[in-house]
N, C-alpha and C. Protein backbone atom coordinates (compact mmCIF):
# COMPACT_ATOMS: atom_id res chain seq x y z
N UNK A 1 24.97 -22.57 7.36
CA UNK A 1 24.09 -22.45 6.20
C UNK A 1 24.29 -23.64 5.27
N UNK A 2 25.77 -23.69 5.49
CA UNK A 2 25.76 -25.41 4.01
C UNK A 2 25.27 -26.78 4.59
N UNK A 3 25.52 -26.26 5.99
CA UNK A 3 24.91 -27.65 6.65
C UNK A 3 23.06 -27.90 6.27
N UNK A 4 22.54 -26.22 6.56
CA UNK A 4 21.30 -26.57 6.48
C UNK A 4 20.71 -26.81 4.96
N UNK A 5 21.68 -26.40 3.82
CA UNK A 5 21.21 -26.36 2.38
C UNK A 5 21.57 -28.17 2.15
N UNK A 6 22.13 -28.64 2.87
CA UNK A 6 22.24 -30.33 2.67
C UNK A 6 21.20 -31.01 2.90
N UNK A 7 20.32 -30.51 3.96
CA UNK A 7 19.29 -31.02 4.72
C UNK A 7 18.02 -30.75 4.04
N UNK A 8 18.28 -29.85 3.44
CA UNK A 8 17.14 -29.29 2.99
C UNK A 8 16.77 -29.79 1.21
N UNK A 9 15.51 -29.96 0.70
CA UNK A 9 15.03 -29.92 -0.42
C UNK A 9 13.91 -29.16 -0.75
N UNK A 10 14.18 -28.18 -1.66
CA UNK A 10 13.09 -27.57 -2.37
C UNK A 10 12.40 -28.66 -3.32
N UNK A 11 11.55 -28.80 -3.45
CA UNK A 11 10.91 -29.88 -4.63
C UNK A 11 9.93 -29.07 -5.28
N UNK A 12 8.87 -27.98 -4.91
CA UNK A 12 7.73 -27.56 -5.71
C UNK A 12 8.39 -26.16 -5.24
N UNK A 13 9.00 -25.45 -5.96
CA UNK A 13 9.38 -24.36 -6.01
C UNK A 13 8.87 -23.41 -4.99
N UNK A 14 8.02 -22.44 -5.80
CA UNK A 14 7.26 -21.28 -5.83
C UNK A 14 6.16 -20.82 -6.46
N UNK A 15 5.27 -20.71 -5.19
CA UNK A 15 3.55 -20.01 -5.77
C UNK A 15 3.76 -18.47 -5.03
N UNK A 16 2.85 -17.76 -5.55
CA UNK A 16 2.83 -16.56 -4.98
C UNK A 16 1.45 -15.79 -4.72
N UNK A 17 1.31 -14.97 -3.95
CA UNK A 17 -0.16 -14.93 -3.66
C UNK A 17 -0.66 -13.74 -4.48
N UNK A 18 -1.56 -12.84 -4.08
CA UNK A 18 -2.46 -11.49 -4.86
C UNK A 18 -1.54 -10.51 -4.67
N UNK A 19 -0.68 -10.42 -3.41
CA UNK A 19 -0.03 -9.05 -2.42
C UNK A 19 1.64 -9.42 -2.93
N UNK A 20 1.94 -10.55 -3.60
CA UNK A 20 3.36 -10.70 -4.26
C UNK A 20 3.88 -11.49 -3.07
N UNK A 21 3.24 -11.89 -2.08
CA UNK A 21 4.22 -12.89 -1.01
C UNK A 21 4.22 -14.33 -1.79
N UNK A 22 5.54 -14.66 -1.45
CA UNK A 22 6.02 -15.99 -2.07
C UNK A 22 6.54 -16.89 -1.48
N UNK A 23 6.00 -18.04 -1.70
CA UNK A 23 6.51 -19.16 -0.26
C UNK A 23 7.14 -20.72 -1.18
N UNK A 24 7.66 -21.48 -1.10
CA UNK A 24 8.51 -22.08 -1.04
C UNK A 24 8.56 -23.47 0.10
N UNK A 25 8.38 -24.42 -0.66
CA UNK A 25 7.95 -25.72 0.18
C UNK A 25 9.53 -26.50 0.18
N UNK A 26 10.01 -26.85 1.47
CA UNK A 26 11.15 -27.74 1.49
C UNK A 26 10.40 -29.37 1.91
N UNK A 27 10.58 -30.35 1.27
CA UNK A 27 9.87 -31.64 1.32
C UNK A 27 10.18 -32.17 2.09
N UNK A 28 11.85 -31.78 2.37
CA UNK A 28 12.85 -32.67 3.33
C UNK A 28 12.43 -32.67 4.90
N UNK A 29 12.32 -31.04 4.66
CA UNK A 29 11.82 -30.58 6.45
C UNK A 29 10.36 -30.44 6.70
N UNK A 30 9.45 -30.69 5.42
CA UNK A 30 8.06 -30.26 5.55
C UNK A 30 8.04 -28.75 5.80
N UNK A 31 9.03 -28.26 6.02
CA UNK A 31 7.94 -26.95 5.99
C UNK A 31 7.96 -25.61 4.55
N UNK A 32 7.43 -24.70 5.17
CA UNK A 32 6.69 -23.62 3.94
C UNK A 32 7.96 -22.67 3.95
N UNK A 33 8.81 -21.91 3.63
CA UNK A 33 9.50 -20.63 3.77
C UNK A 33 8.53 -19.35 2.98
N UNK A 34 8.11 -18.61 3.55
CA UNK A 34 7.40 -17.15 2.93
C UNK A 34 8.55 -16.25 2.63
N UNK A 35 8.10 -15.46 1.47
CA UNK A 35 9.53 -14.41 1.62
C UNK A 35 8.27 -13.20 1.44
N UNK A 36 8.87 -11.94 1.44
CA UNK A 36 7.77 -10.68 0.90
C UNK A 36 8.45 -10.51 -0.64
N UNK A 37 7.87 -9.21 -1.23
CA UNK A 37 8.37 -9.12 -2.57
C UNK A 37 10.00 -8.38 -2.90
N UNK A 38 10.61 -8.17 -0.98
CA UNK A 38 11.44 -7.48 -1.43
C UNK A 38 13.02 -8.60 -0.95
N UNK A 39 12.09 -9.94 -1.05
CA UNK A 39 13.15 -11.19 -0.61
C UNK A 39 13.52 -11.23 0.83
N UNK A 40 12.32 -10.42 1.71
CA UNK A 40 12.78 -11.07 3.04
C UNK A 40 12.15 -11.81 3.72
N UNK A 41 12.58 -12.55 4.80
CA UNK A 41 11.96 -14.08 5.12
C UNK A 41 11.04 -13.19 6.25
N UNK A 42 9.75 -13.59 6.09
CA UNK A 42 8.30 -13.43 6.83
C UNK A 42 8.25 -14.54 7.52
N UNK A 43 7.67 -15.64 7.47
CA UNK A 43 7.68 -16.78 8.46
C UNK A 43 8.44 -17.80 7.84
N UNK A 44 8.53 -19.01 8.62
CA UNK A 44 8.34 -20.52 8.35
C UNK A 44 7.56 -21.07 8.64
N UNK A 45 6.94 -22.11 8.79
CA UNK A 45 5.82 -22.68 9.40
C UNK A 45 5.60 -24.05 8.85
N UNK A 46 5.06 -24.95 9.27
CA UNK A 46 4.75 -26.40 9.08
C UNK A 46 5.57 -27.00 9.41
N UNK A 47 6.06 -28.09 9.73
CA UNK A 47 6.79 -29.22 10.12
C UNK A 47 6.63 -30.87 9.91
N UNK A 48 7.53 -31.77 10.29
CA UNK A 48 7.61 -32.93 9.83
C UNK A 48 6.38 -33.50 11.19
N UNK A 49 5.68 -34.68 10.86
CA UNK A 49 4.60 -35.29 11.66
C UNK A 49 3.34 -35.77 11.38
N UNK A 50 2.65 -35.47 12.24
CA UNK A 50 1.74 -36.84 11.91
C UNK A 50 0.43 -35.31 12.60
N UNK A 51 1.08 -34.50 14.05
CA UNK A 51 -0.15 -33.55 14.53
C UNK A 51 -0.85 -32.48 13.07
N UNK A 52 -1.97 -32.07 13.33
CA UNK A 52 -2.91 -31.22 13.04
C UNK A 52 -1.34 -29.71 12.28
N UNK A 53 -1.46 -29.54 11.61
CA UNK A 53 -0.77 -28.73 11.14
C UNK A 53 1.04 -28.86 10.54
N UNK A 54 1.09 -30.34 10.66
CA UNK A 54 2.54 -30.91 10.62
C UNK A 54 1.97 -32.30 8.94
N UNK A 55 3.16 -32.34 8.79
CA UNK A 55 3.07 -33.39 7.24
C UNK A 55 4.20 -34.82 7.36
N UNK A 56 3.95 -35.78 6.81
CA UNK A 56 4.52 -36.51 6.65
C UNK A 56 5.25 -36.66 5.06
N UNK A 57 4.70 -36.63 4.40
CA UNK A 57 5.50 -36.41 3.13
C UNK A 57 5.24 -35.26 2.06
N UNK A 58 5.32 -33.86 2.12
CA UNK A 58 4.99 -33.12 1.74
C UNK A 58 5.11 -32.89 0.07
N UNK A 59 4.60 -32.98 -0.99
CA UNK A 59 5.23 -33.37 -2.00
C UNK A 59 4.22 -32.08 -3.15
N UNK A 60 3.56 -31.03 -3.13
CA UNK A 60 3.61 -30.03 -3.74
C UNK A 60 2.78 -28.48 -2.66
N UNK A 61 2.88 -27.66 -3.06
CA UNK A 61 2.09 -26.27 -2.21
C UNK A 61 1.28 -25.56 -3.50
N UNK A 62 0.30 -25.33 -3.10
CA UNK A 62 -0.59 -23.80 -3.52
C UNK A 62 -1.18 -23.29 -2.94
N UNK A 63 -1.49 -21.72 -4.02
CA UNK A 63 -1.80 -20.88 -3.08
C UNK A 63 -3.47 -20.91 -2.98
N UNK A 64 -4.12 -20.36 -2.67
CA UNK A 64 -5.51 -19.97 -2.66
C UNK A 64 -6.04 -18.77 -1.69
N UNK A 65 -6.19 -17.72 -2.55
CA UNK A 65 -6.47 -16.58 -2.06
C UNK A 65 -4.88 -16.37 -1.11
N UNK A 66 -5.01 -15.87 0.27
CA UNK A 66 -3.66 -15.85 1.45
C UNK A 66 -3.47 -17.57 1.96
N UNK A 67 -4.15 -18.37 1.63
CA UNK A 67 -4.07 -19.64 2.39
C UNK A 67 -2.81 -20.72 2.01
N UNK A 68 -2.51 -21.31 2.34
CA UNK A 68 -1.21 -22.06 1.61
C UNK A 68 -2.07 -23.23 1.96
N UNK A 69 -2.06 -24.67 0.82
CA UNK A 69 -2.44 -25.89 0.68
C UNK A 69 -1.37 -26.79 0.33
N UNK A 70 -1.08 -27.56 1.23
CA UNK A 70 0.13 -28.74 1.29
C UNK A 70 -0.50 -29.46 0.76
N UNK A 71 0.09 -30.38 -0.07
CA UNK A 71 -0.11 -31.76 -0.44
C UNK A 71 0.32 -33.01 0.31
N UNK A 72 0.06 -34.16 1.06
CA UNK A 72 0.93 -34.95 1.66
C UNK A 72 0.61 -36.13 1.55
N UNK A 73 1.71 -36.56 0.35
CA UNK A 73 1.52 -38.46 -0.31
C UNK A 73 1.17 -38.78 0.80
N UNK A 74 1.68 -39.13 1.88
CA UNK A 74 1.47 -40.03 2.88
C UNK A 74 0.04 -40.24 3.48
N UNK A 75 0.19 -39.52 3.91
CA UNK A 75 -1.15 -39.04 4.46
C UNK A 75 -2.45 -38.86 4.06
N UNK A 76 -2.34 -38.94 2.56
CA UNK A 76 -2.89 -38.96 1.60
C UNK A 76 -4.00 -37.44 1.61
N UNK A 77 -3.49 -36.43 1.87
CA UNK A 77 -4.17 -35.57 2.38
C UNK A 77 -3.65 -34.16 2.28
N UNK A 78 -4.61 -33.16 2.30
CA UNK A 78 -4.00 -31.62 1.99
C UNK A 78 -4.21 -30.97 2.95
N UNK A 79 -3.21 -30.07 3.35
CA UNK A 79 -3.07 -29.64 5.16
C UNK A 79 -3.65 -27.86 4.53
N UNK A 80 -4.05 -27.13 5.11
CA UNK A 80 -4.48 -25.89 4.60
C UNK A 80 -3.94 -24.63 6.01
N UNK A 81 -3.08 -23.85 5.76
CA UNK A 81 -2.69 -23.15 6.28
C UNK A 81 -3.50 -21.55 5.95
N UNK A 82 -3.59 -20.95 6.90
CA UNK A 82 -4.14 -19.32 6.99
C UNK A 82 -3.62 -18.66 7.77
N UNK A 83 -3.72 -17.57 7.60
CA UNK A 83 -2.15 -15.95 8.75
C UNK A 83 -3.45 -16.18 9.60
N UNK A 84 -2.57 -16.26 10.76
CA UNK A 84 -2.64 -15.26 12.15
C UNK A 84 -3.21 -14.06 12.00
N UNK A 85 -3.49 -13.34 13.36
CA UNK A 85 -3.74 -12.08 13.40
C UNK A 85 -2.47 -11.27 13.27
N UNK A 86 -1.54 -11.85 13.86
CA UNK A 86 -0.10 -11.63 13.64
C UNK A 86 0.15 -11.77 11.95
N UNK A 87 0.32 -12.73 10.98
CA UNK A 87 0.36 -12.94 9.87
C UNK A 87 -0.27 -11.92 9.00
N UNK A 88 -1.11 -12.01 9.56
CA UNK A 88 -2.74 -10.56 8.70
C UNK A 88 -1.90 -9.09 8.99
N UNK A 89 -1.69 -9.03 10.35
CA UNK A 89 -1.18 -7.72 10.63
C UNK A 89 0.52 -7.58 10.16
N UNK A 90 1.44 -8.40 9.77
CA UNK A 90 2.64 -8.46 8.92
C UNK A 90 2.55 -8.02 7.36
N UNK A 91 1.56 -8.67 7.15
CA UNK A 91 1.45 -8.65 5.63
C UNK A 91 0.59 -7.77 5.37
N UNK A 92 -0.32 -6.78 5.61
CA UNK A 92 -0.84 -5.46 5.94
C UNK A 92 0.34 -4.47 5.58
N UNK A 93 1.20 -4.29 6.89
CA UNK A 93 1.81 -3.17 6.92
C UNK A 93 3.04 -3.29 5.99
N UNK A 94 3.44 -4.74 5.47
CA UNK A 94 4.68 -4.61 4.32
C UNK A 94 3.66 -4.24 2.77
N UNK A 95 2.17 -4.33 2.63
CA UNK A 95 1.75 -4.29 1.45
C UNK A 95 1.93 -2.54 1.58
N UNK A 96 0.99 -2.02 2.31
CA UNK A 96 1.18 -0.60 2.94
C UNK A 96 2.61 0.19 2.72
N UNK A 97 3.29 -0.38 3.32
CA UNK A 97 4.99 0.11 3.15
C UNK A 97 5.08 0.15 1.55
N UNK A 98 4.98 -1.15 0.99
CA UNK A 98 5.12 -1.00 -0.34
C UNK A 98 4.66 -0.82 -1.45
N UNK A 99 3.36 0.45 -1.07
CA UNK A 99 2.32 0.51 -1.73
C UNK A 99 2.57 2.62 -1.60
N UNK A 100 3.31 2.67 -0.16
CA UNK A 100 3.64 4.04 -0.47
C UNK A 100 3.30 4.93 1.11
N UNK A 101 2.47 3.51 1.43
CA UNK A 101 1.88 4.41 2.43
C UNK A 101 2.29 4.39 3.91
N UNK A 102 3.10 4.97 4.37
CA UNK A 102 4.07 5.04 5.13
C UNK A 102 3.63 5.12 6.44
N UNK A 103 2.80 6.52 6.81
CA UNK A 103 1.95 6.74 8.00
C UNK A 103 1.00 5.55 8.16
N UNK A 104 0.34 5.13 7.04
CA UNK A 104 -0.56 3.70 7.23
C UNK A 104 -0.10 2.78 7.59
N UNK A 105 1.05 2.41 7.47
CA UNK A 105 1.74 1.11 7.68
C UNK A 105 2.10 1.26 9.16
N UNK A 106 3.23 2.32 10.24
CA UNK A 106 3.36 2.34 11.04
C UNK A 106 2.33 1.71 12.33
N UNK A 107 0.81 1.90 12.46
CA UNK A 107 0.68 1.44 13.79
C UNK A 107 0.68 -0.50 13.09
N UNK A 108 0.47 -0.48 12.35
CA UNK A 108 0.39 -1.68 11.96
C UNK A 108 2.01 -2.55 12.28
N UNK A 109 2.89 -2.26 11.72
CA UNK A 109 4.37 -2.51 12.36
C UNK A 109 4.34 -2.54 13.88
N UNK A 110 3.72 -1.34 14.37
CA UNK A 110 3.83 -1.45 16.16
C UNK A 110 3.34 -2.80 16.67
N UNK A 111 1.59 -3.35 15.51
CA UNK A 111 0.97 -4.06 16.40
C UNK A 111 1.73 -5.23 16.24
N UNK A 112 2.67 -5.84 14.81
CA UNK A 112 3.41 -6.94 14.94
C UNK A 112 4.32 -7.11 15.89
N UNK A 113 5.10 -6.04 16.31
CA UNK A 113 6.16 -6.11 17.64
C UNK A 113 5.10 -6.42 19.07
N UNK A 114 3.91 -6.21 18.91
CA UNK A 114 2.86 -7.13 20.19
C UNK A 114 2.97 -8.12 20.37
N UNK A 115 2.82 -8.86 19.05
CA UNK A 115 3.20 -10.34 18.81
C UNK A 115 4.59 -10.98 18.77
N UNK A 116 5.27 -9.92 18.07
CA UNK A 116 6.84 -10.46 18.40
C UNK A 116 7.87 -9.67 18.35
N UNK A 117 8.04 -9.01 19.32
CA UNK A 117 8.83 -8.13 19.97
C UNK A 117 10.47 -8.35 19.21
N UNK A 118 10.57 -9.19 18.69
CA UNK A 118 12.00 -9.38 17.77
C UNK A 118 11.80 -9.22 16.45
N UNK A 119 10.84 -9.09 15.78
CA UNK A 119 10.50 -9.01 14.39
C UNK A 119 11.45 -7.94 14.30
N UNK A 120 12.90 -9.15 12.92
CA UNK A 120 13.45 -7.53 12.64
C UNK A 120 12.64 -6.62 11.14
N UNK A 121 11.64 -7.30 10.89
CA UNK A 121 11.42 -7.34 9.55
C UNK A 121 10.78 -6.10 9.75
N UNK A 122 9.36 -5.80 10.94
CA UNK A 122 9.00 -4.52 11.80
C UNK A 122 9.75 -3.63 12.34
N UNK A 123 10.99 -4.26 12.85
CA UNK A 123 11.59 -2.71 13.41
C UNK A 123 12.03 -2.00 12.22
N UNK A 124 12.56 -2.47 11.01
CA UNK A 124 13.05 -1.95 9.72
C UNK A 124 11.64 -1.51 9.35
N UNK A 125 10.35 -1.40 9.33
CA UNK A 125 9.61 -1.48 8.72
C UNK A 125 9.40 0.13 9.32
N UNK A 126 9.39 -0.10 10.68
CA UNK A 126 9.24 1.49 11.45
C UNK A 126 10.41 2.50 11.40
N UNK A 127 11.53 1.37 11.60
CA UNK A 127 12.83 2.70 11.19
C UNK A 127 12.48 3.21 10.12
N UNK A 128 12.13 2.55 8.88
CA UNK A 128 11.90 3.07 7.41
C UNK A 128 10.72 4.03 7.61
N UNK A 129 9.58 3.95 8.10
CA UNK A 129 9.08 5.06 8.56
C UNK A 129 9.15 6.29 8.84
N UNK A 130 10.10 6.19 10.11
CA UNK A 130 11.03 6.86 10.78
C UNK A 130 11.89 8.01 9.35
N UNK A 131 12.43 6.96 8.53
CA UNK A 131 13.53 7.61 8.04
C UNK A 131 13.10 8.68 7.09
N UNK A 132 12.12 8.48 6.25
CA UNK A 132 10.83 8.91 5.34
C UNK A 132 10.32 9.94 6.12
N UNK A 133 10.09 10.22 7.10
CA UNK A 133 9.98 11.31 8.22
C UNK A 133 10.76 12.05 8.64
N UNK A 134 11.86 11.67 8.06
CA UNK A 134 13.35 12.84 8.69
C UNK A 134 13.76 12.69 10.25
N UNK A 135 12.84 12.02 10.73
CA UNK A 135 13.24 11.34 12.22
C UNK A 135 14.65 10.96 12.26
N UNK A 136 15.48 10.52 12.01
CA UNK A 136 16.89 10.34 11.49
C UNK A 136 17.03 9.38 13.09
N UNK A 137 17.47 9.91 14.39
CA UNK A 137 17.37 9.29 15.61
C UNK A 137 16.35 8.15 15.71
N UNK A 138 15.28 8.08 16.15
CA UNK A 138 14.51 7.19 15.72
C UNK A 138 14.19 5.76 14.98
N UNK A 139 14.71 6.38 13.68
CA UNK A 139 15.02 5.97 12.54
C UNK A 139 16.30 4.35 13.05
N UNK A 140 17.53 5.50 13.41
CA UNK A 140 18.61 4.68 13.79
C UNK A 140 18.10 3.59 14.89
N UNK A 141 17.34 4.01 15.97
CA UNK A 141 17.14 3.00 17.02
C UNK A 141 16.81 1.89 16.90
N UNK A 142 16.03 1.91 15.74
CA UNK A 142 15.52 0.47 15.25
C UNK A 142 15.65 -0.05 14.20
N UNK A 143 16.67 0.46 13.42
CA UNK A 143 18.13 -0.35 12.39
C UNK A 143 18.86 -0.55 13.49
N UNK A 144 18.97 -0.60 14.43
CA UNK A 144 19.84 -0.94 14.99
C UNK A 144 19.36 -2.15 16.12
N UNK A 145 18.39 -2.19 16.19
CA UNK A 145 17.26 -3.20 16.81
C UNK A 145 17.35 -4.32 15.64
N UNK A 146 17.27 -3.87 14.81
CA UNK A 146 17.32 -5.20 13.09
C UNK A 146 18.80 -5.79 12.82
N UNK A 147 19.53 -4.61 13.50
CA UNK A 147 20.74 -5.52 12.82
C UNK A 147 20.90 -4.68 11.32
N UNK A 148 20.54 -4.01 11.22
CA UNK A 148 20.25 -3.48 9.41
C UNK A 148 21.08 -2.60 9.68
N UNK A 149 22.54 -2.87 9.30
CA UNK A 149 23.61 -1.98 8.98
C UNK A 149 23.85 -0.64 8.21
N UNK A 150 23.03 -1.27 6.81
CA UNK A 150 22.58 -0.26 5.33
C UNK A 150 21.95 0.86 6.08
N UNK A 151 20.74 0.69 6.25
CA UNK A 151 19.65 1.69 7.02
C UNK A 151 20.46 2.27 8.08
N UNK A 152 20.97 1.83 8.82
CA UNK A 152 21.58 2.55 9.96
C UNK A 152 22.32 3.30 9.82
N UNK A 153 23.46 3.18 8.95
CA UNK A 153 24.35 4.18 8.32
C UNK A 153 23.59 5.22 7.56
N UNK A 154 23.05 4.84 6.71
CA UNK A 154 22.12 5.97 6.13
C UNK A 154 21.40 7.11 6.97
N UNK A 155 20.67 6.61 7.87
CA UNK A 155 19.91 7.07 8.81
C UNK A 155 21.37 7.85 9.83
N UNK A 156 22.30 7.59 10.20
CA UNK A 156 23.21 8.14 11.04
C UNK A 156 23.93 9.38 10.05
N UNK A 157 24.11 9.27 8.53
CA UNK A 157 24.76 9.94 7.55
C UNK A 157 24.02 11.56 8.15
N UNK A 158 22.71 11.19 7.99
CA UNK A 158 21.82 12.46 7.87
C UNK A 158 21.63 12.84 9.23
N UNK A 159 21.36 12.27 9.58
CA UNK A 159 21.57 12.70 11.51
C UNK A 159 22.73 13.42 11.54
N UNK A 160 23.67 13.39 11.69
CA UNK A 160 24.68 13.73 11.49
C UNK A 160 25.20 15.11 10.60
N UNK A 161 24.54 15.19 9.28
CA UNK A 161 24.42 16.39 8.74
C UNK A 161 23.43 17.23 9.85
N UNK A 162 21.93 16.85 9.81
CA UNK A 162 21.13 18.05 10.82
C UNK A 162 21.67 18.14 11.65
N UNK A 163 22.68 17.46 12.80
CA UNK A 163 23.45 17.67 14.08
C UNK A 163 24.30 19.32 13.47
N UNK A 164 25.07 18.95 12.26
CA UNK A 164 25.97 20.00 12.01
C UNK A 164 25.24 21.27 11.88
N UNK A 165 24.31 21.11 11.06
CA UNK A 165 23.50 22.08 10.50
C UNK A 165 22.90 23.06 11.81
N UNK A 166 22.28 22.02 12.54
CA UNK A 166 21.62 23.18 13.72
C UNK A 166 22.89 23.57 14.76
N UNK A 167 24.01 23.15 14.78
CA UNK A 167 24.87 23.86 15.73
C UNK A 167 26.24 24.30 15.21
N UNK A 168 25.82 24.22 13.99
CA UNK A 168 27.42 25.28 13.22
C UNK A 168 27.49 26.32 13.64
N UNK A 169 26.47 27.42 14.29
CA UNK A 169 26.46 28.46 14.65
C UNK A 169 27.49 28.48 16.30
N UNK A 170 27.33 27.14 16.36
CA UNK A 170 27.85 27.09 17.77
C UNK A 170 29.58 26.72 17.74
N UNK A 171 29.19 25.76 17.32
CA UNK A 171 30.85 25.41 16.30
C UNK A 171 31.39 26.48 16.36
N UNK A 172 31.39 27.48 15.22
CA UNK A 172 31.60 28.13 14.83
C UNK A 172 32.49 29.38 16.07
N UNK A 173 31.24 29.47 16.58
CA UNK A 173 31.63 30.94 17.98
C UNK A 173 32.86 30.36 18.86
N UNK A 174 33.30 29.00 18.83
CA UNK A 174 33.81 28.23 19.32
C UNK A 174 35.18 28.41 19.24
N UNK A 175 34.83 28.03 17.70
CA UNK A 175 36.12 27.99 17.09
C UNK A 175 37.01 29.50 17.06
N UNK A 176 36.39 30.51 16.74
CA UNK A 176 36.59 31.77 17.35
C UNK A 176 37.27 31.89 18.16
N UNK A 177 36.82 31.76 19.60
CA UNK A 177 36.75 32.14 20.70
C UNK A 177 38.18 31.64 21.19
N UNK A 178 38.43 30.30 20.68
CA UNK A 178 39.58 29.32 20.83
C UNK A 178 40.74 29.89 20.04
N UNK A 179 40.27 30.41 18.62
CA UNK A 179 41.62 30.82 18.08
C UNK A 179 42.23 32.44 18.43
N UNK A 180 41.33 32.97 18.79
CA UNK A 180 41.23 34.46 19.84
C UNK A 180 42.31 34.40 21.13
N UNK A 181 42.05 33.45 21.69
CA UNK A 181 42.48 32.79 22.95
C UNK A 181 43.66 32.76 22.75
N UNK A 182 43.82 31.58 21.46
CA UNK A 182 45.49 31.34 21.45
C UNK A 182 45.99 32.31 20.90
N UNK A 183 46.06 33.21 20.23
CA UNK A 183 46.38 34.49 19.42
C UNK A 183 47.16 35.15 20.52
């Protein structure tokens, strides 16, 4: 990480769009960093160059409407970026998620794992689903697909209580039966 914060320059901070996504231009590397509103990294995108979607001297960003607009001294020219169907369908289901709407957001999370089957930002997006549902199992499979420790424990806490809950009865006759035994 200190290696890459050496390499790197922020120069034009932060614009932010209608939905609260916020992106972040490094000049050094040319490219964009997106975060969502709850500070997690959504894409990167752009690069150092001369091709159709790449910059040579990148030197401010804005927003317009979802679109991101590079500036590039060099080149003397403004590069204009727009989401994917992938991008469209990311930023959908985190506005959704964070708007309340939980069942809405889910197939939308599914369709980003179409596109990228590692998105941990989606599997948290569906565990959280999941968890909001009392799914608790579920829930865990894909905090645990993210790497998302927090959620996972949480999600295992309560699993763990309903495990007890539906078989204390069983426990229980068990424990009986065992101390009967040794008696």
């Amino acid at each position: 990480l200190l290696h890459y914060l050496s390499i790197s320059s922020f120069l034009d901070c932060l614009v932010s769009d209608d939905d609260g996504f916020f992106s972040v231009l490094d000049t050094k590397l040319c490219k964009i960093f997106e975060y969502d509103t709850e500070g997690n990294l959504v894409f990167i995108y752009g690069g150092d160059g001369q091709q159709v979607g790449t910059m040579e001297k990148a030197t401010a960003i804005a927003k317009l409407g979802k679109k991101t607009l590079i500036v590039d001294s060099v080149l003397c020219g403004i590069t204009v970026y727009d989401l994917s169907e992938y991008g469209q369908s990311l930023h959908d289901a985190v506005v959704l998620y964070n708007d309340g709407l939980y069942a809405e957001a889910d197939p939308l999370w599914r369709e980003v794992l179409t596109y990228n089957a590692n998105s941990d930002l989606a599997h948290v997006g569906i565990g959280k689903v999941h968890y909001m549902n009392a799914n608790y199992a579920d829930a865990m499979h894909h905090f645990k697909i993210a790497n998302d420790r927090e959620n996972y424990s949480r999600a295992y806490e309560l699993y763990r209580k309903d495990l007890i809950r539906a078989n204390f009865g069983l426990f229980a006759t068990i424990i009986v039966v065992v101390l009967i035994l040794v008696f």
